[in-house]
C-alpha atoms as a PDB file:
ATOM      1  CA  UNK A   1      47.022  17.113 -43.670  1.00  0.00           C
ATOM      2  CA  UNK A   2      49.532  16.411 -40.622  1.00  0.00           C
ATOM      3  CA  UNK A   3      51.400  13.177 -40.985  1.00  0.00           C
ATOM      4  CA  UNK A   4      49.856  10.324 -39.169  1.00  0.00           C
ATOM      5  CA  UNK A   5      52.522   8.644 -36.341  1.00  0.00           C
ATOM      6  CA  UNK A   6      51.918   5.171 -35.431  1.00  0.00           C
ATOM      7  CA  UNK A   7      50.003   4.567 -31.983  1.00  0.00           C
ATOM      8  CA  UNK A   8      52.961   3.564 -30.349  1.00  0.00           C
ATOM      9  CA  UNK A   9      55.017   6.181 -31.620  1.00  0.00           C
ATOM     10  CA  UNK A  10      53.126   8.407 -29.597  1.00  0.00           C
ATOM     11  CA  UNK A  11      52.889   6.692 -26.587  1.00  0.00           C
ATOM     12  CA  UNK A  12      56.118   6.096 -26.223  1.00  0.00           C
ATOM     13  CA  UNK A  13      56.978   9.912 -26.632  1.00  0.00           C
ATOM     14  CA  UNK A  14      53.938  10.676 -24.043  1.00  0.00           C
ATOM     15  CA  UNK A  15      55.838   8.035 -21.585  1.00  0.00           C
ATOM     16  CA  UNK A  16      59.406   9.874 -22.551  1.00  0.00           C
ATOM     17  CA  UNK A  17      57.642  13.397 -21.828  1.00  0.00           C
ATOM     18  CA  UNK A  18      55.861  11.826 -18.304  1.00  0.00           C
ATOM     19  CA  UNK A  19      59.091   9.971 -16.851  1.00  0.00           C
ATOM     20  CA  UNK A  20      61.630  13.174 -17.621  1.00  0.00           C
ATOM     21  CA  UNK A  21      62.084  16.385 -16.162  1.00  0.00           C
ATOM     22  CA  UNK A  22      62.546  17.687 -19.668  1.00  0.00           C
ATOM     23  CA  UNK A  23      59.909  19.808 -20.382  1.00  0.00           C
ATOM     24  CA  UNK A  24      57.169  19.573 -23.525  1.00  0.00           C
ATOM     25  CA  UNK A  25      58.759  22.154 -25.981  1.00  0.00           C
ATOM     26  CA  UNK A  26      62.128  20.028 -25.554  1.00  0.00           C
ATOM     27  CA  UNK A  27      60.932  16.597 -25.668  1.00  0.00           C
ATOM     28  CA  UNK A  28      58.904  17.534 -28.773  1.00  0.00           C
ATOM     29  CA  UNK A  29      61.713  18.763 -30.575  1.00  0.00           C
ATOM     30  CA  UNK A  30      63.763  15.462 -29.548  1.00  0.00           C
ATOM     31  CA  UNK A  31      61.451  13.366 -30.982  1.00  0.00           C
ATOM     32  CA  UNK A  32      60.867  15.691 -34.031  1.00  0.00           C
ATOM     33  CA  UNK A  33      57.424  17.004 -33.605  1.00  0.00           C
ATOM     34  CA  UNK A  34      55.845  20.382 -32.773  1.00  0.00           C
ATOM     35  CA  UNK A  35      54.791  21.038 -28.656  1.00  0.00           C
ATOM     36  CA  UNK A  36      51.344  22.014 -30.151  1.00  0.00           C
ATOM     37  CA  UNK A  37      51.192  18.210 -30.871  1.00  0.00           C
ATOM     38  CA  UNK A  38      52.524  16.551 -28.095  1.00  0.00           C
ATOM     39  CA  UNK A  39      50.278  18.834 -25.610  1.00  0.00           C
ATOM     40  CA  UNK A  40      47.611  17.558 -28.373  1.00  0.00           C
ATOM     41  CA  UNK A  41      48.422  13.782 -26.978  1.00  0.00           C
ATOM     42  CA  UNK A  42      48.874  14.337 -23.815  1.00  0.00           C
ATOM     43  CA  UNK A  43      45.502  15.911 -23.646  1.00  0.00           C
ATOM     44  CA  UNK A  44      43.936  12.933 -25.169  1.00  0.00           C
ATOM     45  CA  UNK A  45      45.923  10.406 -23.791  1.00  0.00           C
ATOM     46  CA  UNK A  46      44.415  12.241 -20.156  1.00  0.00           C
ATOM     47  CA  UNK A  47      41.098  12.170 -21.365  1.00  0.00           C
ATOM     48  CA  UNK A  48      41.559   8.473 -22.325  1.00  0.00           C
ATOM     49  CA  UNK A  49      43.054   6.823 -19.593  1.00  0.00           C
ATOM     50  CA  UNK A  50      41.917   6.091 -15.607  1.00  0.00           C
ATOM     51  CA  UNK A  51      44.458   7.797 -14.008  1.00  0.00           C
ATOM     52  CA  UNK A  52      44.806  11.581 -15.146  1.00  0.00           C
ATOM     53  CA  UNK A  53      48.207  13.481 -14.855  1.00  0.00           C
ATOM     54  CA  UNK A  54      48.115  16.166 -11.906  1.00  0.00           C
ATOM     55  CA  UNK A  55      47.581  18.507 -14.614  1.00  0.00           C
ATOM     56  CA  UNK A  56      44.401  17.139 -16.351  1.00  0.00           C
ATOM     57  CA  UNK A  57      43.143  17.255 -12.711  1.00  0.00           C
ATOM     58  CA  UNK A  58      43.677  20.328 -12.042  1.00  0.00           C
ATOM     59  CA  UNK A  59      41.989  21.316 -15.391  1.00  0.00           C
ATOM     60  CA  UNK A  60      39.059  19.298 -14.372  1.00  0.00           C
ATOM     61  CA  UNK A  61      38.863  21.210 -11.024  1.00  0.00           C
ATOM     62  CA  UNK A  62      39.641  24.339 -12.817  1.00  0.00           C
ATOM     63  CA  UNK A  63      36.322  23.711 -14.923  1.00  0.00           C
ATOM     64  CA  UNK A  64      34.396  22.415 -11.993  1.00  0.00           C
ATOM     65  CA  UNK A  65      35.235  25.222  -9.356  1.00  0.00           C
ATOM     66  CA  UNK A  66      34.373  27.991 -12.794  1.00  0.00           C
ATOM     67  CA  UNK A  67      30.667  25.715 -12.933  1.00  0.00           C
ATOM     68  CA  UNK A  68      29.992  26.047  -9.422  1.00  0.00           C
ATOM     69  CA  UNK A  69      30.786  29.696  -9.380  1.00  0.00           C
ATOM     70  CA  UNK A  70      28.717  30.297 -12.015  1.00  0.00           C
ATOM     71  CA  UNK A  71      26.071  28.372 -10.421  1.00  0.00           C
ATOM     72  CA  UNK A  72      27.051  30.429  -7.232  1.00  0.00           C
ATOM     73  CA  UNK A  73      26.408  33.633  -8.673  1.00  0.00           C
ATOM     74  CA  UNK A  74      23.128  32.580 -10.351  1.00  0.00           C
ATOM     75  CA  UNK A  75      21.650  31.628  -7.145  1.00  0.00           C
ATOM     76  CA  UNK A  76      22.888  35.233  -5.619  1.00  0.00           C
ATOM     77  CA  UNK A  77      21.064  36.690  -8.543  1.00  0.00           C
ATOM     78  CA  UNK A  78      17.791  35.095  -7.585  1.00  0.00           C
ATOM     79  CA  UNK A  79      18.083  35.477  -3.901  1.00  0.00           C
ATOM     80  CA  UNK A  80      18.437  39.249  -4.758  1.00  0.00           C
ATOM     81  CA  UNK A  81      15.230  39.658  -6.487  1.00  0.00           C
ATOM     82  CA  UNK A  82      13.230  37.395  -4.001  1.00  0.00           C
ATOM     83  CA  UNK A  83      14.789  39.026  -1.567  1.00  0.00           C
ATOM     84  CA  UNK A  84      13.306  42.884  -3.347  1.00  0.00           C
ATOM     85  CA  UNK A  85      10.286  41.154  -4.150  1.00  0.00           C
ATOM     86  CA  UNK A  86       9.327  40.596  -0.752  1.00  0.00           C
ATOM     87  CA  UNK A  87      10.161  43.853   0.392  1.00  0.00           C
ATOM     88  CA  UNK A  88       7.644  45.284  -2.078  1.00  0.00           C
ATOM     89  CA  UNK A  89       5.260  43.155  -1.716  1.00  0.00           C
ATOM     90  CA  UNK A  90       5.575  43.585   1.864  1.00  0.00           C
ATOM     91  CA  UNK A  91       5.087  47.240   1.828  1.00  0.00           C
ATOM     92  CA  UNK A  92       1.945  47.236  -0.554  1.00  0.00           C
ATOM     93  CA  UNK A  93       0.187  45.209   2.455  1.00  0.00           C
ATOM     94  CA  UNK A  94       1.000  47.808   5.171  1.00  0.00           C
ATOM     95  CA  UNK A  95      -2.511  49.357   6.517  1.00  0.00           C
ATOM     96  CA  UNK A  96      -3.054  53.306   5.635  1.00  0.00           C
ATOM     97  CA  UNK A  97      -2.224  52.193   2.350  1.00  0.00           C
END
């Protein structure tokens, strides 16, 4: 089991990692901790608080713009075969049939 780091342990490396131009993998081996665990924080320290880093943002508009192209694609799929449908249909109703 990881060892447990007190809550303000890891905020103040989270504040350390936001304020500096130093980037994760070097700040995490400052402070003596893997970057797979101080991404880990930061992730739910975003997630937590009202004001998201430009990052979680974009990750949250990354998910939403994937969504509404999904949704996008969906509704091309069903326009398609309404759009055949009615062709068909429209041909079985032509006289000399």
């Amino acid at each position: 089991m990881p060892k447990a780091f007190p809550k303000e342990f890891r905020e103040d490396v989270i504040r350390v990692y936001r304020d500096s131009d130093a980037s994760l993998a070097q700040v995490a081996k400052d402070f003596g901790i893997s970057p797979s665990c101080l991404k880990r924080w930061i992730t739910i320290d975003d997630r937590n608080s009202a004001n998201p880093s430009p990052a979680a943002q974009a990750a949250n508009e990354s998910d939403a713009l994937r969504e509404a192209n999904k949704r996008i694609k969906l509704l091309e799929q069903e326009n398609e075969v309404l759009r055949r449908a009615a062709a068909y249909l429209s041909q079985a109703h032509l006289p000399g049939k």
